[in-house]
Protein backbone atom coordinates (compact mmCIF):
# COMPACT_ATOMS: atom_id res chain seq x y z
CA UNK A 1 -73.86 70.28 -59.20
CA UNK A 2 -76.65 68.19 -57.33
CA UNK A 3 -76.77 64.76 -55.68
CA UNK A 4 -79.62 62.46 -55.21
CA UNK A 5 -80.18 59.65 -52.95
CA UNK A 6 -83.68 58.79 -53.67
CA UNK A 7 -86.72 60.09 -55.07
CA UNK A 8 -88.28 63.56 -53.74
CA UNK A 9 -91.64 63.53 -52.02
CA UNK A 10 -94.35 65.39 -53.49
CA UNK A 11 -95.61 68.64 -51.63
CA UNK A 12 -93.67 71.03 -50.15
CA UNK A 13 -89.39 71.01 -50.28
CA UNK A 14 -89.72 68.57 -52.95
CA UNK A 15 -87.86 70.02 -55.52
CA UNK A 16 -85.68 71.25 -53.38
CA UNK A 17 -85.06 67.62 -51.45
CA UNK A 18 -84.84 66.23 -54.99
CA UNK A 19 -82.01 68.86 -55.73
CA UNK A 20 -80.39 68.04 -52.22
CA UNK A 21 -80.52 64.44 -53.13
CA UNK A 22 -79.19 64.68 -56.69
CA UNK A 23 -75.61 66.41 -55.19
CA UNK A 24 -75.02 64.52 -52.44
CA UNK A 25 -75.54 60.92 -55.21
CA UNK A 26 -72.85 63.04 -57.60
CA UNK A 27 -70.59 62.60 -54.57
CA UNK A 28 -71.52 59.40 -53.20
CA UNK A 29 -71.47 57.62 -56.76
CA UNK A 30 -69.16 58.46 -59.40
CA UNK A 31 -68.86 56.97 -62.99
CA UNK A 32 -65.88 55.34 -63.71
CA UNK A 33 -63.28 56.88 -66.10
CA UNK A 34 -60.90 55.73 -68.66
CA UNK A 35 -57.82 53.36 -67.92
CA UNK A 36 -54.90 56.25 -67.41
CA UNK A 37 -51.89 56.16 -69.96
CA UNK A 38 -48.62 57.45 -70.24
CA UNK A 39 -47.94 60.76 -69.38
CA UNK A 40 -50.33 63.81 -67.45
CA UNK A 41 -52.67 60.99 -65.97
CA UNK A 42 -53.91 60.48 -62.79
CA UNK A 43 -54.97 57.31 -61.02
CA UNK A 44 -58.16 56.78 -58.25
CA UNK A 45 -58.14 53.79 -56.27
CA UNK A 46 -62.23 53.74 -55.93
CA UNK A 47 -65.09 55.11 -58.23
CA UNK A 48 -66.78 57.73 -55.68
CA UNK A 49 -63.17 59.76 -55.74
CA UNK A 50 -63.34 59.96 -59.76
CA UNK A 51 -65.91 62.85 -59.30
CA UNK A 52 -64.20 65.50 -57.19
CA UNK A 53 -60.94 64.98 -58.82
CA UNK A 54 -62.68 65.53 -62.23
CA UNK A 55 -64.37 68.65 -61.06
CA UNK A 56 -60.49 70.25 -60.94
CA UNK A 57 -58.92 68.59 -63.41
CA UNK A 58 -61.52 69.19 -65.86
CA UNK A 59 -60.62 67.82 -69.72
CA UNK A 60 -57.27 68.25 -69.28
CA UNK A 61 -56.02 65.09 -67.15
CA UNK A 62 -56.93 61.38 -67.79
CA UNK A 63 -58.11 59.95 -65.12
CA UNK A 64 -58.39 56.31 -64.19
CA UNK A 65 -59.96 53.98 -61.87
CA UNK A 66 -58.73 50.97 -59.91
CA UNK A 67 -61.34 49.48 -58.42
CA UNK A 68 -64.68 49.14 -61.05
CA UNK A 69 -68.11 50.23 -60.02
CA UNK A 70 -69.82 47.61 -58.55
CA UNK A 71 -66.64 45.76 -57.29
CA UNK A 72 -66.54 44.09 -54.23
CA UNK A 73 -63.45 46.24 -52.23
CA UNK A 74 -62.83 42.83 -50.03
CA UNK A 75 -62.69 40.61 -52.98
CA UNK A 76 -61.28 42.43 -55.62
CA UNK A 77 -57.80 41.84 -57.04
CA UNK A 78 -56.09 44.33 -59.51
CA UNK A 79 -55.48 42.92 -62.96
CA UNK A 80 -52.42 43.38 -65.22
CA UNK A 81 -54.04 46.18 -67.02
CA UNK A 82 -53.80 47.95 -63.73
CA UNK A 83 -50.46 47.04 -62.33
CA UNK A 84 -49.38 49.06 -65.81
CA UNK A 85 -51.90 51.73 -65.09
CA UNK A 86 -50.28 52.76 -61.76
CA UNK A 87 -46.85 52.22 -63.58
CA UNK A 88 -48.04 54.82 -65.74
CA UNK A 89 -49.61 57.44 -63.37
CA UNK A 90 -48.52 60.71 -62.41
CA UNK A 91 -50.66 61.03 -59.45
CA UNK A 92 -52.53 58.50 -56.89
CA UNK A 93 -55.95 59.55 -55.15
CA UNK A 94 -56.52 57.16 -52.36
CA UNK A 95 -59.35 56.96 -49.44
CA UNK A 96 -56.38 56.35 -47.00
CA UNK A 97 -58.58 54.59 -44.43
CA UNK A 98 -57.37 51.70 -42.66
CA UNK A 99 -60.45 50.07 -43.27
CA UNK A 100 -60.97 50.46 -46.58
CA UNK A 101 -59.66 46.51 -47.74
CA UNK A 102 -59.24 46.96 -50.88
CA UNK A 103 -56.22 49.55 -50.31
CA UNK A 104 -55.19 47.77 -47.06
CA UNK A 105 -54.43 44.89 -49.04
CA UNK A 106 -53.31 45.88 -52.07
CA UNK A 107 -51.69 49.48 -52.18
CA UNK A 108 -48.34 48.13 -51.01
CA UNK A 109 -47.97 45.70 -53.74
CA UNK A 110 -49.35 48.07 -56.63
CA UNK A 111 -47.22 50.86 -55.62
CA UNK A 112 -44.09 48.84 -54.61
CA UNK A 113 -42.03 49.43 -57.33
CA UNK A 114 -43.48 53.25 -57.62
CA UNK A 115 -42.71 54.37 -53.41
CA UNK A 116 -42.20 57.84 -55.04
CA UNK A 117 -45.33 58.12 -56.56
CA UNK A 118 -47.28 61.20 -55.29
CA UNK A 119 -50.66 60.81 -53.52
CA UNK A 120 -53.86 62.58 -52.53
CA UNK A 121 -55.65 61.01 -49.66
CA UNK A 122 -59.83 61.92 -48.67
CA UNK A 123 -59.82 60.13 -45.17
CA UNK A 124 -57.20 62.16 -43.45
CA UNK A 125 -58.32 62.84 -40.05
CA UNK A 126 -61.43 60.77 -40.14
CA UNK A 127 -62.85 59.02 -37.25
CA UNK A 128 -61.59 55.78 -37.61
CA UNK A 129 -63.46 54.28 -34.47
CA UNK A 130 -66.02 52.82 -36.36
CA UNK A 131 -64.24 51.59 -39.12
CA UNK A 132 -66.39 53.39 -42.18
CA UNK A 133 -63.97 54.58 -45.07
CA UNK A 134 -66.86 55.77 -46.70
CA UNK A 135 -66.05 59.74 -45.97
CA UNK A 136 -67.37 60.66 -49.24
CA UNK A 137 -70.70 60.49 -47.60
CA UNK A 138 -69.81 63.55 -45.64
CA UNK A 139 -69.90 67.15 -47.61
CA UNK A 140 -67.73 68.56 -45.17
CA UNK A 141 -64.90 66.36 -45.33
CA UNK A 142 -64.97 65.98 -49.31
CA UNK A 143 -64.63 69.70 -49.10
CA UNK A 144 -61.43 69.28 -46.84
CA UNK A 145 -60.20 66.31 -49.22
CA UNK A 146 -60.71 69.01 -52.14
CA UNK A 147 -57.98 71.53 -50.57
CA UNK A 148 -55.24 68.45 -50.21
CA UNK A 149 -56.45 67.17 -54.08
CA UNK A 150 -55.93 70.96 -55.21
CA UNK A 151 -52.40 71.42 -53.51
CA UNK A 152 -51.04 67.85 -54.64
CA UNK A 153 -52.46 68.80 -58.65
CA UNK A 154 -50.45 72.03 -58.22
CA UNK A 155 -47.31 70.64 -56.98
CA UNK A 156 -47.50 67.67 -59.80
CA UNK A 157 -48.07 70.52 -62.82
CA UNK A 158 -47.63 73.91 -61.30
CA UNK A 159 -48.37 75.76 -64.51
CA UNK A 160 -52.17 74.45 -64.01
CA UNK A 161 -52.19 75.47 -60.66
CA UNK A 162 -54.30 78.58 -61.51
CA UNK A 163 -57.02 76.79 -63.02
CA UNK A 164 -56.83 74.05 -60.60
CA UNK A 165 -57.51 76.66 -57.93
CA UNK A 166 -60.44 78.33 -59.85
CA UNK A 167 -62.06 75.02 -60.15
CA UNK A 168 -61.46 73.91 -56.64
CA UNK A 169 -63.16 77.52 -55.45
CA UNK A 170 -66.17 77.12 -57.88
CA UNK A 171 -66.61 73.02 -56.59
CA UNK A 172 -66.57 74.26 -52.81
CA UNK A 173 -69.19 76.91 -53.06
CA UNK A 174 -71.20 73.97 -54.54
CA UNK A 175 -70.27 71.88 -51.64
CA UNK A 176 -70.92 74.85 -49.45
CA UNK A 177 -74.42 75.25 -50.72
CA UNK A 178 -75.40 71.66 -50.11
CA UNK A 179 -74.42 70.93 -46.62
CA UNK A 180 -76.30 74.41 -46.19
CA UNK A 181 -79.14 73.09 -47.90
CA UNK A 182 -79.03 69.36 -45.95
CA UNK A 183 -78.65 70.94 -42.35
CA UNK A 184 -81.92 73.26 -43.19
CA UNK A 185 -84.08 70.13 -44.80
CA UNK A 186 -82.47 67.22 -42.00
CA UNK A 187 -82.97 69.59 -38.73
CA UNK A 188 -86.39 68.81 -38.48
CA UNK A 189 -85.50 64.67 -38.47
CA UNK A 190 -82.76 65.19 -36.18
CA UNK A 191 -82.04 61.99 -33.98
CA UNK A 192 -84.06 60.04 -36.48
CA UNK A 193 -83.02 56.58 -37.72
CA UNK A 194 -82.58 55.37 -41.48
CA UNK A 195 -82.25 52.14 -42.32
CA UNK A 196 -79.56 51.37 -44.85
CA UNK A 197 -78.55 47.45 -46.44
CA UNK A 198 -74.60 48.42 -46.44
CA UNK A 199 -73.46 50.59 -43.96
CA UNK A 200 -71.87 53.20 -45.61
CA UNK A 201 -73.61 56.41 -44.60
CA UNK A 202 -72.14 56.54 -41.09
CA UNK A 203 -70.10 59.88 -41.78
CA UNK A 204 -73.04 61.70 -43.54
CA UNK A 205 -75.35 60.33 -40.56
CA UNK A 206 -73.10 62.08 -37.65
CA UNK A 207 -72.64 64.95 -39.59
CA UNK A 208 -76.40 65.56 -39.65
CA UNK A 209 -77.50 64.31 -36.62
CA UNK A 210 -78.95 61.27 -37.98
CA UNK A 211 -78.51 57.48 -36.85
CA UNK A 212 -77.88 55.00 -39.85
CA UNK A 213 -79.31 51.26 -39.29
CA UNK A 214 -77.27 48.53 -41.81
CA UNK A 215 -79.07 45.69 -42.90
CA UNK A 216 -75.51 43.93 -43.80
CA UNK A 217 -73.47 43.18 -40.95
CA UNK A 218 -69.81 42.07 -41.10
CA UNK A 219 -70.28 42.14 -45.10
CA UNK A 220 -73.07 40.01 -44.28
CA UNK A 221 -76.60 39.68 -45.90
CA UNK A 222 -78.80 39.84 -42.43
CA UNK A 223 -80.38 36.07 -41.77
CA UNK A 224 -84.09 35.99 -41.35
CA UNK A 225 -84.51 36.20 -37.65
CA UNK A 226 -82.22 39.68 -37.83
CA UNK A 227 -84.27 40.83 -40.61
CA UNK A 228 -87.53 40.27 -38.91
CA UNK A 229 -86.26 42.30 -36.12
CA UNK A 230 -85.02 44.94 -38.40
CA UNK A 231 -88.78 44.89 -40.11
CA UNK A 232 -90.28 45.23 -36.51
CA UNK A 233 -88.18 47.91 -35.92
């Protein structure tokens, strides 16, 4: 698996970069999956989580999406259509960040009638200082989210567990081989700046040594005397 966050430069490390870049995009962005039914289907509360929890499930789960690609997390409600899909689901996979509004506001309601309902969560143990939920953006802890997804899969349908734990080993050697291969190529920038319109990258920036600068601030588009200082910059 590779992830891409922009195009490779020509010269030497391209390919590589490009491969870098195409892994880290696989984790970052994820397509969004089918509306989960009745029965062996599990539901993900935002479009970046589909990925990882595909990688173990495989074919063998649905797997559903709450919040559509492209959605505004601050602004978006949950239709009808989803109030039946978490009725439906067998397992939840949440960012479980307090800043992440889109769960803040509507997880309680959604689950309310399901308290039972068992749950995966990828921002366990993130720095919440800053308020980013985006820890998707970090290798590392998607590989640590990974182990929790594995061991609530196996506990929901223990006779997959075996191939839930064959996936999971195969999906962090991939992970393993990328933050490898983003320490060796980002060492050289270290301390550098990268300027970013929503600021989302903040865990993948500390992890790497690398300062992210937003554009957007306070879900914001920047007003023309901040962009001309951002331009300057």
């Amino acid at each position: 698996m590779r992830i891409h966050g922009g195009a490779s430069r020509s010269g030497a490390g391209g390919p590589s970069r490009a491969r870098a870049a195409g892994l880290l995009l696989l984790l970052a962005l994820a397509c969004a999956a089918p509306e989960a039914q009745q029965g062996d289907s599990i539901l993900v509360t935002v479009p970046p989580l589909v990925h990882p929890v595909k990688r173990l499930v495989g074919d063998e789960l649905r797997v559903g999406v709450l919040l559509p690609p492209g959605a505004n997390p601050t602004t978006h409600a949950p239709s009808v259509a989803d109030r039946r899909a978490v009725a439906a689901a067998d397992l939840l996979v949440v960012v479980d960040h307090p800043n992440f509004p889109f769960e803040r506001v509507w997880l309680g309601p959604l689950t309310a009638e399901r308290p039972d309902l068992p749950r995966a969560g990828a921002g366990r143990g993130a720095d919440e200082a800053d308020g980013d939920p985006h820890v998707w953006t970090d290798p590392i802890r998607m590989r640590e989210f990974v182990a929790r997804l594995e061991a609530a899969l196996s506990a929901r349908w223990p006779e997959r567990a075996d191939g839930f734990r064959a996936n999971r080993a195969r999906f962090e050697a991939e992970i393993d081989a990328l933050d490898a291969e983003l320490a060796t190529l980002l060492e050289p920038v270290s301390g550098r700046s990268f300027f970013v319109f929503h600021p989302a990258w903040g865990h993948f920036a500390r992890r790497y040594g690398l300062v992210q600068v937003a554009l957007e601030r306070d879900h914001k588009e920047p007003g023309p005397h901040a962009l001309a200082q951002t331009l300057e910059r």
